[in-house]
PDB file of N, CA and C in Angstrom:
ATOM      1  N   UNK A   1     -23.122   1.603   7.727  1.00  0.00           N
ATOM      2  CA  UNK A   1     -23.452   2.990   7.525  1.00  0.00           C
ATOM      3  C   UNK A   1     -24.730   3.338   8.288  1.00  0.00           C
ATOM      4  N   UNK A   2     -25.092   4.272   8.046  1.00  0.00           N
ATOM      5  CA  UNK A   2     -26.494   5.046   8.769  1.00  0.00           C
ATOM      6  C   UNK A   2     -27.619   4.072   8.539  1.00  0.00           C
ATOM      7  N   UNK A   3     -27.834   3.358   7.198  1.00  0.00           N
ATOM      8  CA  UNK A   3     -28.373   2.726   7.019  1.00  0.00           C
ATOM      9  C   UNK A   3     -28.214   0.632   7.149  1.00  0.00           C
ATOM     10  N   UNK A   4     -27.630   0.723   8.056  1.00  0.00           N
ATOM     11  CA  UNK A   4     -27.035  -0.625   8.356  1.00  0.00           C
ATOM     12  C   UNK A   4     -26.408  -1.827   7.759  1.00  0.00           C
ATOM     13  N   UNK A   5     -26.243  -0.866   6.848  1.00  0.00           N
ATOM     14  CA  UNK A   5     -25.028  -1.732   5.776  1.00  0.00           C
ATOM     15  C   UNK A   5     -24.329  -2.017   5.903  1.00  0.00           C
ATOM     16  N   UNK A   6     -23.283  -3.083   5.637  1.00  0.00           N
ATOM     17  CA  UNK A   6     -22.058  -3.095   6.017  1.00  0.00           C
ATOM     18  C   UNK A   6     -20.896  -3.063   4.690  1.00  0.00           C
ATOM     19  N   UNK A   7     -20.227  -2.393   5.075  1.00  0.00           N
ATOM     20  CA  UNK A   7     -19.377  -2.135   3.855  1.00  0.00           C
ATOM     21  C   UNK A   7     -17.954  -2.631   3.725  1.00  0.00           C
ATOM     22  N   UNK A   8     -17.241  -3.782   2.983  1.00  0.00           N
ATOM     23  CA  UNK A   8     -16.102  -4.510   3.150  1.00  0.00           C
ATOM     24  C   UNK A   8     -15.343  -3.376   2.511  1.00  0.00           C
ATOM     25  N   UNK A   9     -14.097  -2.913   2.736  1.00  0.00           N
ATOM     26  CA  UNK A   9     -13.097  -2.381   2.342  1.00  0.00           C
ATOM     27  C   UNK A   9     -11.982  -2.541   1.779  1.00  0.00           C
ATOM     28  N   UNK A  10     -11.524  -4.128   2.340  1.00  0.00           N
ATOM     29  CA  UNK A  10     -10.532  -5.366   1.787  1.00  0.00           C
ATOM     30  C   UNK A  10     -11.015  -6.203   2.369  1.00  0.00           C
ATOM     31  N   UNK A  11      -9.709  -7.446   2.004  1.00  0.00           N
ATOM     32  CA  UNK A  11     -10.220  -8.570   2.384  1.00  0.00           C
ATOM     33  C   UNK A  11      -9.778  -8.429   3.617  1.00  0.00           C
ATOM     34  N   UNK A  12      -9.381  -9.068   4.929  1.00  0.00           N
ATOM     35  CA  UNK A  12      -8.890  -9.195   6.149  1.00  0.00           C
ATOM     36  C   UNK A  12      -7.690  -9.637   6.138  1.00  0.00           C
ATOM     37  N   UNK A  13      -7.089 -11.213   5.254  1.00  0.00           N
ATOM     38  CA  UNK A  13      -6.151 -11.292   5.126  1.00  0.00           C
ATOM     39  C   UNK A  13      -5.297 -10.277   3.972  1.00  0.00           C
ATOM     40  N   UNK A  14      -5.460  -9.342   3.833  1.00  0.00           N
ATOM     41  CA  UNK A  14      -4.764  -8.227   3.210  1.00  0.00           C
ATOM     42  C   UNK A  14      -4.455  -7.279   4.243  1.00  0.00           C
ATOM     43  N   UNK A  15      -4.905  -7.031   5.388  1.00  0.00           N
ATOM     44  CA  UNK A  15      -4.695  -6.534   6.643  1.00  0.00           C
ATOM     45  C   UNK A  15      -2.863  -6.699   7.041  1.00  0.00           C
ATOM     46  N   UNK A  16      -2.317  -5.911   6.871  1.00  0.00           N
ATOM     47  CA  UNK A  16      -0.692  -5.527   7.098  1.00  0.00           C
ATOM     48  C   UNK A  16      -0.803  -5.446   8.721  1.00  0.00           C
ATOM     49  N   UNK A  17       0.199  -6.660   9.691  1.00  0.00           N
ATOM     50  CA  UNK A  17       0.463  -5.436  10.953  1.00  0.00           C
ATOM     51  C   UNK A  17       1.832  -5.352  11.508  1.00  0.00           C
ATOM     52  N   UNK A  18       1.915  -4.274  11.532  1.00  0.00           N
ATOM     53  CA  UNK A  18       3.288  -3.670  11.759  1.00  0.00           C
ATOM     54  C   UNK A  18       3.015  -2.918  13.049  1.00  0.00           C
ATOM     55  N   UNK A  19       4.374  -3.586  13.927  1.00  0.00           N
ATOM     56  CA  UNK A  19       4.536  -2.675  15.170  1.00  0.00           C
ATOM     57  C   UNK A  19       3.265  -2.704  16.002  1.00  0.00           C
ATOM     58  N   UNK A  20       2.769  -4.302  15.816  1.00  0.00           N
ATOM     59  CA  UNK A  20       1.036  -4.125  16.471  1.00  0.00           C
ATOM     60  C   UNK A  20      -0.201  -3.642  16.361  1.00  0.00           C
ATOM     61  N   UNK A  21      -0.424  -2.659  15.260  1.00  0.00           N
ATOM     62  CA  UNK A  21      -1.030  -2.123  14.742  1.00  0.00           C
ATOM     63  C   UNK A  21      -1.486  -2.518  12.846  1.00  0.00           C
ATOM     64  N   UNK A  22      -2.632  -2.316  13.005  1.00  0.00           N
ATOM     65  CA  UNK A  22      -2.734  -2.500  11.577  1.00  0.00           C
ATOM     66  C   UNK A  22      -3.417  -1.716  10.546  1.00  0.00           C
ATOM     67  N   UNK A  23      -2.872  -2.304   9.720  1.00  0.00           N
ATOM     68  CA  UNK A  23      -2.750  -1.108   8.116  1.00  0.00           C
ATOM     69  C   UNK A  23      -4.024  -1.885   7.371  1.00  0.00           C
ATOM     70  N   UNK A  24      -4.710  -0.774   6.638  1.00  0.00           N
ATOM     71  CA  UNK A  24      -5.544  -1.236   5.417  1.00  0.00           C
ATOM     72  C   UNK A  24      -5.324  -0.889   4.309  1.00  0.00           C
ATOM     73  N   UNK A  25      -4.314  -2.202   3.247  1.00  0.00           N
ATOM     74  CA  UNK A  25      -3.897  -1.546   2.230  1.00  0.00           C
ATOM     75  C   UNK A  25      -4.567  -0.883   1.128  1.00  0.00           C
ATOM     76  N   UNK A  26      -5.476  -1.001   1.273  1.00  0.00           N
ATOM     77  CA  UNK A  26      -6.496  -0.408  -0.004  1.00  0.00           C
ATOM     78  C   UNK A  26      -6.458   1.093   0.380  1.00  0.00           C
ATOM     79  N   UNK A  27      -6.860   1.314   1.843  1.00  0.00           N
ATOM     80  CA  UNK A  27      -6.979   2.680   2.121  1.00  0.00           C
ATOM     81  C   UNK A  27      -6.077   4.091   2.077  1.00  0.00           C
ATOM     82  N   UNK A  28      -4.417   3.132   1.739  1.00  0.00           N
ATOM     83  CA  UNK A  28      -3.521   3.729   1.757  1.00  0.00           C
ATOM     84  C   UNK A  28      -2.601   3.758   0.130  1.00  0.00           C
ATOM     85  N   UNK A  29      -3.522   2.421  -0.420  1.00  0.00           N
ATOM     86  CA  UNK A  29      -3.549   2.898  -1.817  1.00  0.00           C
ATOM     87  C   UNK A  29      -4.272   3.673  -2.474  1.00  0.00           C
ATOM     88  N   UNK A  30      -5.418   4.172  -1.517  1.00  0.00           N
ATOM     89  CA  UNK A  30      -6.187   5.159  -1.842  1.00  0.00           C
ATOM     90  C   UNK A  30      -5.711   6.509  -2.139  1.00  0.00           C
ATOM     91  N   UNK A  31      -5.000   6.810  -0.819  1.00  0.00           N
ATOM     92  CA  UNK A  31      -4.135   8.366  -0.665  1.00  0.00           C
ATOM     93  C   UNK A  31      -3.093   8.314  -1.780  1.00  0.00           C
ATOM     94  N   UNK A  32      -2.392   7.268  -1.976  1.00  0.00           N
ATOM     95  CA  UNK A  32      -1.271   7.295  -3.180  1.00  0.00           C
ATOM     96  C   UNK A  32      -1.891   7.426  -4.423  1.00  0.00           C
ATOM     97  N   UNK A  33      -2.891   6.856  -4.616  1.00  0.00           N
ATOM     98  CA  UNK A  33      -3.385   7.431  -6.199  1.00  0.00           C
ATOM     99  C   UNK A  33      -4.093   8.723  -5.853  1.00  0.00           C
ATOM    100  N   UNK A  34      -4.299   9.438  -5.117  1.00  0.00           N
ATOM    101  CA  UNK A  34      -5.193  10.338  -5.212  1.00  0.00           C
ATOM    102  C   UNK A  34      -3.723  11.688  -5.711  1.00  0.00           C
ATOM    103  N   UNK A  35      -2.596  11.437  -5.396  1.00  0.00           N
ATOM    104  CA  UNK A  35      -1.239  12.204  -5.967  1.00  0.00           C
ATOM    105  C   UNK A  35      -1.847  11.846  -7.497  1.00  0.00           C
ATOM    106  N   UNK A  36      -1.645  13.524  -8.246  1.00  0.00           N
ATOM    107  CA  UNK A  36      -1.560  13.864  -9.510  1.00  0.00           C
ATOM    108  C   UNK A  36      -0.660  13.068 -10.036  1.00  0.00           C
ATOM    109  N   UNK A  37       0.752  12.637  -9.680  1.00  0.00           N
ATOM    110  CA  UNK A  37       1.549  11.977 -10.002  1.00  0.00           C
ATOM    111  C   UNK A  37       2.248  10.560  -9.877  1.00  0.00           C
ATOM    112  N   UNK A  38       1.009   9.501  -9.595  1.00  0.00           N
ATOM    113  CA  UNK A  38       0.716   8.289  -9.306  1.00  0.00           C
ATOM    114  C   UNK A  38      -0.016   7.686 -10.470  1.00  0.00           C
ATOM    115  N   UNK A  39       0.255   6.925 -10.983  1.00  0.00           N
ATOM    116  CA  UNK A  39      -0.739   5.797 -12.588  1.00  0.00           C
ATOM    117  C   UNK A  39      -1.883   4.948 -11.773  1.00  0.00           C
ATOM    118  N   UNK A  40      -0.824   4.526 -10.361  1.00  0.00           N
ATOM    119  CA  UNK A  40      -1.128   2.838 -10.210  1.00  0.00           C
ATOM    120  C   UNK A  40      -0.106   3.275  -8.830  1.00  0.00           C
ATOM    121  N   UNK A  41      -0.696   2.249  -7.352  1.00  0.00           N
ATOM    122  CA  UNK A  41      -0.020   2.061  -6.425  1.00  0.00           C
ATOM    123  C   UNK A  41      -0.733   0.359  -5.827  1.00  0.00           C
ATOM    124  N   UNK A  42       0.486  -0.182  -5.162  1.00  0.00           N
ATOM    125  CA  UNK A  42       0.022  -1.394  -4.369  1.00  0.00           C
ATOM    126  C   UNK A  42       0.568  -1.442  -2.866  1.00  0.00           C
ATOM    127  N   UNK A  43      -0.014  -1.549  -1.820  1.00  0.00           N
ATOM    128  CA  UNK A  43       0.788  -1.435  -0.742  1.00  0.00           C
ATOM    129  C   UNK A  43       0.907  -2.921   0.425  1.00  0.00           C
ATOM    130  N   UNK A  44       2.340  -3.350   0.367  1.00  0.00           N
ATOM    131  CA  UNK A  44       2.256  -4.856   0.567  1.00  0.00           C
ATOM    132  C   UNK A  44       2.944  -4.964   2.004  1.00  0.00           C
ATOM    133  N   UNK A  45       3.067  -6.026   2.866  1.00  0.00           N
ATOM    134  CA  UNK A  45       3.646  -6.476   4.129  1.00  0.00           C
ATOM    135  C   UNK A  45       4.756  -6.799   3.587  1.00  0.00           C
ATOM    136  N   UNK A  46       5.999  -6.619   3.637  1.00  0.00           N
ATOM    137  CA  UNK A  46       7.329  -7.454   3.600  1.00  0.00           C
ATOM    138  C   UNK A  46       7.504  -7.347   5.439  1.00  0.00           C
ATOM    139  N   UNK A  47       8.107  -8.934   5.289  1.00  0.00           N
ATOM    140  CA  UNK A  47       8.745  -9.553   7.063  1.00  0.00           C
ATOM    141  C   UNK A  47       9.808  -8.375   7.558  1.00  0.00           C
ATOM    142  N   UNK A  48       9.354  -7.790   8.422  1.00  0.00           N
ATOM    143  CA  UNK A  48      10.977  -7.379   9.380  1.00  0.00           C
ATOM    144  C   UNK A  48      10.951  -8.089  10.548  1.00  0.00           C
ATOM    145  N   UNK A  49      12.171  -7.799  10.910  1.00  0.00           N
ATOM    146  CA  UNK A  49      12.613  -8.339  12.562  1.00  0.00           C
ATOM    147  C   UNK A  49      11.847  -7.284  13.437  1.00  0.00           C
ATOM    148  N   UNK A  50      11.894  -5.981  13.443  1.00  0.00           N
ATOM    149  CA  UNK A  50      11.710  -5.245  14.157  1.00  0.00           C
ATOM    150  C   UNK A  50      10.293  -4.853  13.924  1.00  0.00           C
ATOM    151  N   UNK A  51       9.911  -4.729  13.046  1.00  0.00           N
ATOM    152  CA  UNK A  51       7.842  -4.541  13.137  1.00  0.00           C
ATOM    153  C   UNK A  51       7.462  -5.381  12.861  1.00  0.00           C
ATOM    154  N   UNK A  52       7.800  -6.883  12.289  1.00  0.00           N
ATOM    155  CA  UNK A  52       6.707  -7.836  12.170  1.00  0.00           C
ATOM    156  C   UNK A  52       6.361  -7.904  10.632  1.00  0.00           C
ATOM    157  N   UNK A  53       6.002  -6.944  10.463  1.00  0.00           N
ATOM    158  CA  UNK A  53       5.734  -6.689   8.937  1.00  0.00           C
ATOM    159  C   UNK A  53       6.000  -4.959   8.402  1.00  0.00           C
ATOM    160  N   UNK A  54       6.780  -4.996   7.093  1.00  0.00           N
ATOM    161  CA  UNK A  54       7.080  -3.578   6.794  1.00  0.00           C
ATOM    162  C   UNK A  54       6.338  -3.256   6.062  1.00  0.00           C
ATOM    163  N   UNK A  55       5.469  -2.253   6.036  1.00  0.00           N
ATOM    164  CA  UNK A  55       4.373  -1.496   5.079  1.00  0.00           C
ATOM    165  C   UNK A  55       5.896  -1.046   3.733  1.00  0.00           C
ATOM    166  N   UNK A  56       5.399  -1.472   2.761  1.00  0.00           N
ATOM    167  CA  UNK A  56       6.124  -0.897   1.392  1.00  0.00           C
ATOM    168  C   UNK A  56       5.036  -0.750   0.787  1.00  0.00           C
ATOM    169  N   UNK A  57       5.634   0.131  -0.150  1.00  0.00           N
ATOM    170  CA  UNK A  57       4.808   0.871  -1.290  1.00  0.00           C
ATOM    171  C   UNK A  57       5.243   0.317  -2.248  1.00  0.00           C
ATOM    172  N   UNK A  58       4.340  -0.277  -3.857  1.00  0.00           N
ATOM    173  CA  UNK A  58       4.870  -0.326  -5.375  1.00  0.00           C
ATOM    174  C   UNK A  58       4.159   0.927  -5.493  1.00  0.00           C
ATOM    175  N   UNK A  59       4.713   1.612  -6.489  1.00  0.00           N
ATOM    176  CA  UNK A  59       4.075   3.000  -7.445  1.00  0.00           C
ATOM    177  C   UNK A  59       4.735   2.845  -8.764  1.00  0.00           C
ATOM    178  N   UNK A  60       3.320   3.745  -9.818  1.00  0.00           N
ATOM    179  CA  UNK A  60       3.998   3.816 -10.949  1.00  0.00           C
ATOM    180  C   UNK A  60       3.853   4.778 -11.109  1.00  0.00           C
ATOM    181  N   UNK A  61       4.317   5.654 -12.143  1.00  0.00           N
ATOM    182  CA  UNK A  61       4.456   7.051 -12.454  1.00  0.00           C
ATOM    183  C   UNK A  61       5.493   8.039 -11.932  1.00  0.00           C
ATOM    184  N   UNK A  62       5.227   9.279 -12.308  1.00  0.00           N
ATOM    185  CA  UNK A  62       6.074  10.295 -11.999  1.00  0.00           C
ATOM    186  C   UNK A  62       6.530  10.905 -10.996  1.00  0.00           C
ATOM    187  N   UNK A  63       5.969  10.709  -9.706  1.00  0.00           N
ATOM    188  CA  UNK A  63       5.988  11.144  -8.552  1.00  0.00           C
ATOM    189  C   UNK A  63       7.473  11.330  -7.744  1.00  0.00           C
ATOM    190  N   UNK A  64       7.890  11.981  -7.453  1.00  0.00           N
ATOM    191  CA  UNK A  64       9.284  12.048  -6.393  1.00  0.00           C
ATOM    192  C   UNK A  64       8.662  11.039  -5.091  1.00  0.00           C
ATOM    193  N   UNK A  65       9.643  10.080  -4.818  1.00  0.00           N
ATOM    194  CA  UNK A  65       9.555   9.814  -3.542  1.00  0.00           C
ATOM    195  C   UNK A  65       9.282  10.761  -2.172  1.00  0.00           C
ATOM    196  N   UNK A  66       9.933  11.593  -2.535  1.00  0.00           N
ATOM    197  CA  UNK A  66       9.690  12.938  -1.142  1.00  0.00           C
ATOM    198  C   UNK A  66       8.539  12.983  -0.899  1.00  0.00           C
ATOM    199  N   UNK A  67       8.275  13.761  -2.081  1.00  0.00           N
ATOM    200  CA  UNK A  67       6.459  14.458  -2.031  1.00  0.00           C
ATOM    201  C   UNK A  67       5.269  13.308  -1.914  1.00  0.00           C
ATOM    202  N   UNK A  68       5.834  12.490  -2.137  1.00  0.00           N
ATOM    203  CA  UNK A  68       4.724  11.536  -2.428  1.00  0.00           C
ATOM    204  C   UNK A  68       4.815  10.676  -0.579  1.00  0.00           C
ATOM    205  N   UNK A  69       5.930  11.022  -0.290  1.00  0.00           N
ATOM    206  CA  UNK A  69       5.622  10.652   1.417  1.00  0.00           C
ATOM    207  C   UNK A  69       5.041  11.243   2.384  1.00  0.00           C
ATOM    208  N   UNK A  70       5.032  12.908   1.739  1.00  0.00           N
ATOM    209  CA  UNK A  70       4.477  13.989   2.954  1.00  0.00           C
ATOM    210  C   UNK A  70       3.126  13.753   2.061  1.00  0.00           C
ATOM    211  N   UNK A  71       2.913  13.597   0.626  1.00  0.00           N
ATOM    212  CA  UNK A  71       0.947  13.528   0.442  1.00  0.00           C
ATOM    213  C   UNK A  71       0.540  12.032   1.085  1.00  0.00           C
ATOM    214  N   UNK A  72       1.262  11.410   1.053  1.00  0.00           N
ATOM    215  CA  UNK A  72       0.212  10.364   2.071  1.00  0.00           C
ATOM    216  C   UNK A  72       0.481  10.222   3.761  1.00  0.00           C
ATOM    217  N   UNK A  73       1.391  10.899   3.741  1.00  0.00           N
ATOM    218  CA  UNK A  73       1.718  11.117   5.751  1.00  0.00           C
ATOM    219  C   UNK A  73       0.238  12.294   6.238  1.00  0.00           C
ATOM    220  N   UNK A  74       0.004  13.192   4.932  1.00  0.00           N
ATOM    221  CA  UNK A  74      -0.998  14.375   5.295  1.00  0.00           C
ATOM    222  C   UNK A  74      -2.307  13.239   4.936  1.00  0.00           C
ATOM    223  N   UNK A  75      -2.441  12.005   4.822  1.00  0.00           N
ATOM    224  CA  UNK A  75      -3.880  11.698   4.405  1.00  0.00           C
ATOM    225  C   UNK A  75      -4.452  10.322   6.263  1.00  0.00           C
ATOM    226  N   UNK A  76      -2.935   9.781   6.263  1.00  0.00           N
ATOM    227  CA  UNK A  76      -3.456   8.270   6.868  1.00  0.00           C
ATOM    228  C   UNK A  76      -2.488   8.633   8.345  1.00  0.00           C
ATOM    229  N   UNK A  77      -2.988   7.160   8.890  1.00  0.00           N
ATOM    230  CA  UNK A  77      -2.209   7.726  10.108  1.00  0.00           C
ATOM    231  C   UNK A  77      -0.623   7.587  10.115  1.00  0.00           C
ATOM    232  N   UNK A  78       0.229   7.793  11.488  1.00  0.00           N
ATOM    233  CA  UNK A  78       1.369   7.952  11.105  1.00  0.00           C
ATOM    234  C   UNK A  78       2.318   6.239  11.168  1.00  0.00           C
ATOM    235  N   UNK A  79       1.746   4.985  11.688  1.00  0.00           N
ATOM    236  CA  UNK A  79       1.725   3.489  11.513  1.00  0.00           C
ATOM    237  C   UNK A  79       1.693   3.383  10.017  1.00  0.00           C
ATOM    238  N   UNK A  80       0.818   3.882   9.433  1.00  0.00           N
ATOM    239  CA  UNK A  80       0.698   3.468   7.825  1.00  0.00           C
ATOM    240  C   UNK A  80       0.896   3.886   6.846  1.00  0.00           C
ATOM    241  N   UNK A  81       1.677   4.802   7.079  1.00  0.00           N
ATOM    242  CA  UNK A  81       2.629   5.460   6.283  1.00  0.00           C
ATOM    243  C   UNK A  81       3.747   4.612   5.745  1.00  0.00           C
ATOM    244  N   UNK A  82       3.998   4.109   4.147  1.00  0.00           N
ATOM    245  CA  UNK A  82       5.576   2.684   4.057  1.00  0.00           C
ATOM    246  C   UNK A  82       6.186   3.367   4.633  1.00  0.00           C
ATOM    247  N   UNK A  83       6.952   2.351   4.824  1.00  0.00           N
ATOM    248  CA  UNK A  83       8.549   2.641   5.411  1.00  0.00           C
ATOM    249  C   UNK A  83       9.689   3.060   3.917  1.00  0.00           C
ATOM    250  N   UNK A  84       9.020   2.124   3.063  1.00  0.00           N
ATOM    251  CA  UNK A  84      10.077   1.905   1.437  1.00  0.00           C
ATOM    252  C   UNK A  84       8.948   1.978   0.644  1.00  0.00           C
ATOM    253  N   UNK A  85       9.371   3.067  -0.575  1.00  0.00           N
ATOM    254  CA  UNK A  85       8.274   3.561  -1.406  1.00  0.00           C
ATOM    255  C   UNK A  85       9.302   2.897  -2.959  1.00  0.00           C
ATOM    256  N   UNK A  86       8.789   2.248  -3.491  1.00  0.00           N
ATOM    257  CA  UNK A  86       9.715   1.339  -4.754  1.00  0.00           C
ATOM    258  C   UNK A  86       8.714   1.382  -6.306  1.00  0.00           C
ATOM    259  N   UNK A  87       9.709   2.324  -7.606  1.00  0.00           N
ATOM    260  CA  UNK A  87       8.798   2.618  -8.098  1.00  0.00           C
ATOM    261  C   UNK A  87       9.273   1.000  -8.976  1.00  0.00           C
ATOM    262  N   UNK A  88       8.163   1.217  -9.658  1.00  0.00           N
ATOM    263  CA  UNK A  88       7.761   0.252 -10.727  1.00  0.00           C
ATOM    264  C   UNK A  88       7.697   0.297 -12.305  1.00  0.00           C
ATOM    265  N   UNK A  89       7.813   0.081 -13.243  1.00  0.00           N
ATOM    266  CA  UNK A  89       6.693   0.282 -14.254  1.00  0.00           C
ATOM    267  C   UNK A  89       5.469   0.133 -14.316  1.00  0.00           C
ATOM    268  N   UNK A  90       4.858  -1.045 -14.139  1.00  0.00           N
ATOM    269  CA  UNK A  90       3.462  -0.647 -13.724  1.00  0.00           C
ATOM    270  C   UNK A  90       2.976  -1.967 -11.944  1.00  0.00           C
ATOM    271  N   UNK A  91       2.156  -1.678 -12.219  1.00  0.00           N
ATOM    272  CA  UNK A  91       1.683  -2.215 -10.995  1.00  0.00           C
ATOM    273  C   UNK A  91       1.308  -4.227 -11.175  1.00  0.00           C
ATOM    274  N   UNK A  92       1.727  -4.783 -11.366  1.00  0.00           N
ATOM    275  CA  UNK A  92       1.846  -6.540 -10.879  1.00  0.00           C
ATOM    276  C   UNK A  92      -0.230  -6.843 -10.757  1.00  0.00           C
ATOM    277  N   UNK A  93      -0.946  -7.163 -11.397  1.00  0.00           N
ATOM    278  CA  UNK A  93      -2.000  -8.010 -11.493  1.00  0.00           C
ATOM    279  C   UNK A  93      -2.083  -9.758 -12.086  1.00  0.00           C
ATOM    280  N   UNK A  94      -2.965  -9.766 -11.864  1.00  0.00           N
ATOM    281  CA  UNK A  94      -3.330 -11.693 -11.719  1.00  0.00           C
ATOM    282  C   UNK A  94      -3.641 -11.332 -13.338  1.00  0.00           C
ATOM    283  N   UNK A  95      -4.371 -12.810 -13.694  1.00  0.00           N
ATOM    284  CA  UNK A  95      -4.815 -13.131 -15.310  1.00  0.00           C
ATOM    285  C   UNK A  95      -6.334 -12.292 -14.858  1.00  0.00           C
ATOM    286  N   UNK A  96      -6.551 -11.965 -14.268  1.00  0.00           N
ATOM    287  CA  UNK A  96      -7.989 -11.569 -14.110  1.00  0.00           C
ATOM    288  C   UNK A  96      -7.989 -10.010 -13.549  1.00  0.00           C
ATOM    289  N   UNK A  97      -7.157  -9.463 -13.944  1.00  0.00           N
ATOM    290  CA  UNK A  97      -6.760  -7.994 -13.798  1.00  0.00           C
ATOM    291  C   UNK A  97      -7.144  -7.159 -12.160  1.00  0.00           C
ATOM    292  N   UNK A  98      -7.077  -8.477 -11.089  1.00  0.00           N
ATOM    293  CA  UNK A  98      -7.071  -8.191  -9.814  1.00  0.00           C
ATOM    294  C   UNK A  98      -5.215  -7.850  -9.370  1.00  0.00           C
ATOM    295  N   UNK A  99      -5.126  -6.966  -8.242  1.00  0.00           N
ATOM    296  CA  UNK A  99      -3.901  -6.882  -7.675  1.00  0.00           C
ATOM    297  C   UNK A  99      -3.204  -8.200  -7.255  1.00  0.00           C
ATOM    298  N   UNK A 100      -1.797  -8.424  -8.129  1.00  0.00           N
ATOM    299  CA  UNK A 100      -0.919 -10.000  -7.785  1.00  0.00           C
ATOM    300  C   UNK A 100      -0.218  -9.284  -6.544  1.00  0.00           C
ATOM    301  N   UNK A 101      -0.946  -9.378  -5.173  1.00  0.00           N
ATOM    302  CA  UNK A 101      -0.007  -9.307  -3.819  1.00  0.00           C
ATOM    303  C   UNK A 101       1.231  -9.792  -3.749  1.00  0.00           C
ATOM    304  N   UNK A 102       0.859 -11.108  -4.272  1.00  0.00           N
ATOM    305  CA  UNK A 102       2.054 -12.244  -4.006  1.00  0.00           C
ATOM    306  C   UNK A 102       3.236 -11.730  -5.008  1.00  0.00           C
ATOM    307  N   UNK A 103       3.138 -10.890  -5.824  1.00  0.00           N
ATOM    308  CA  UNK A 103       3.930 -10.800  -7.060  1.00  0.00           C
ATOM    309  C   UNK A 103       4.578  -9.555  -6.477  1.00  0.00           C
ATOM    310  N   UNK A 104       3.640  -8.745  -5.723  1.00  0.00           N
ATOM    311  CA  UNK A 104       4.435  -7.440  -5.222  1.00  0.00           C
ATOM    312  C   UNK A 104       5.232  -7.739  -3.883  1.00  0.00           C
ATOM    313  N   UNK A 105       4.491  -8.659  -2.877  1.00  0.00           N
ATOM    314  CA  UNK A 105       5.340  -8.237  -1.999  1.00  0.00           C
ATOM    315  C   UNK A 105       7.196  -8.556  -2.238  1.00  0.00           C
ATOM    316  N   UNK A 106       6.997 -10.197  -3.630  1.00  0.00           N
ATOM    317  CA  UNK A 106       8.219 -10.338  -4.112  1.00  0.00           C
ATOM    318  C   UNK A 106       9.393  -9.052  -4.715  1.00  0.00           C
ATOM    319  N   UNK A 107       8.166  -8.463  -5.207  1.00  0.00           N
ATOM    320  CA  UNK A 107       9.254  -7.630  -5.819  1.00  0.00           C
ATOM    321  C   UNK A 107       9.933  -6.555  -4.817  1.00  0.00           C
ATOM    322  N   UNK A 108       9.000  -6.192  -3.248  1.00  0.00           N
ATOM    323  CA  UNK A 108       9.114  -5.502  -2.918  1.00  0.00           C
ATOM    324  C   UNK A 108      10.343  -6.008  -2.177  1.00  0.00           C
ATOM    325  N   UNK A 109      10.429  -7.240  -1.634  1.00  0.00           N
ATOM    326  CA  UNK A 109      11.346  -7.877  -0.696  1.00  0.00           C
ATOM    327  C   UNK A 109      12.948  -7.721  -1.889  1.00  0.00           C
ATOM    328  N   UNK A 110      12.788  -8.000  -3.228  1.00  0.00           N
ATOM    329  CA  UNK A 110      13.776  -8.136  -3.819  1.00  0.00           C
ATOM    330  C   UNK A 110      14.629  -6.895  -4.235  1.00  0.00           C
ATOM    331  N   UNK A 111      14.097  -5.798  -3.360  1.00  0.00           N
ATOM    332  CA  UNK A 111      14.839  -4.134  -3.783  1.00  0.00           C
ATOM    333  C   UNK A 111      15.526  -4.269  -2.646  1.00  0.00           C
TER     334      UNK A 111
END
């Protein structure tokens, strides 16, 4: 920052890249909870053939898939936008109430 701080955002290996480019999932779980109609979002890499890695979405709550693609297409760029938005009941954490990646990208691969 202005003041020469440095500020971590995620970890690095949480860094998604798809199509050569890369995603910061926190930042794009940012825009999904900021929807009135979001509890809880996680945004994970599942493998494709064709990008390398597919940005998916977990969400919980009420939200339409539609709307909830044009409020985060209007926040991030157009690379990090999911491809597959998959709702949930709630959102997959560790014993220590951190985000279980490993638990989402399973679930995400298994829709």
């Amino acid at each position: 920052d202005d003041e020469g701080r440095l500020w971590f955002r995620s970890r690095a290996d949480d860094v998604i890249v798809t199509g050569g480019l890369n995603v910061d999932p926190v930042r794009v779980e940012q825009a999904l909870t900021s929807h009135e109609g979001v509890s809880g979002a996680m945004v994970v890499g599942v493998p494709s053939a064709e990008w390398g890695s597919e940005v998916v979405c977990l969400y919980a709550g009420r939200a339409d898939e539609a709307e909830l693609r044009e409020h985060v297409r209007e926040r991030v760029e157009a690379h990090e936008v999911p491809k597959r938005f998959v709702p949930v009941d709630h959102i997959p954490t560790t014993e220590l109430g951190k985000p279980d990646r490993g638990e989402g990208r399973r679930l995400a691969t298994d829709v």
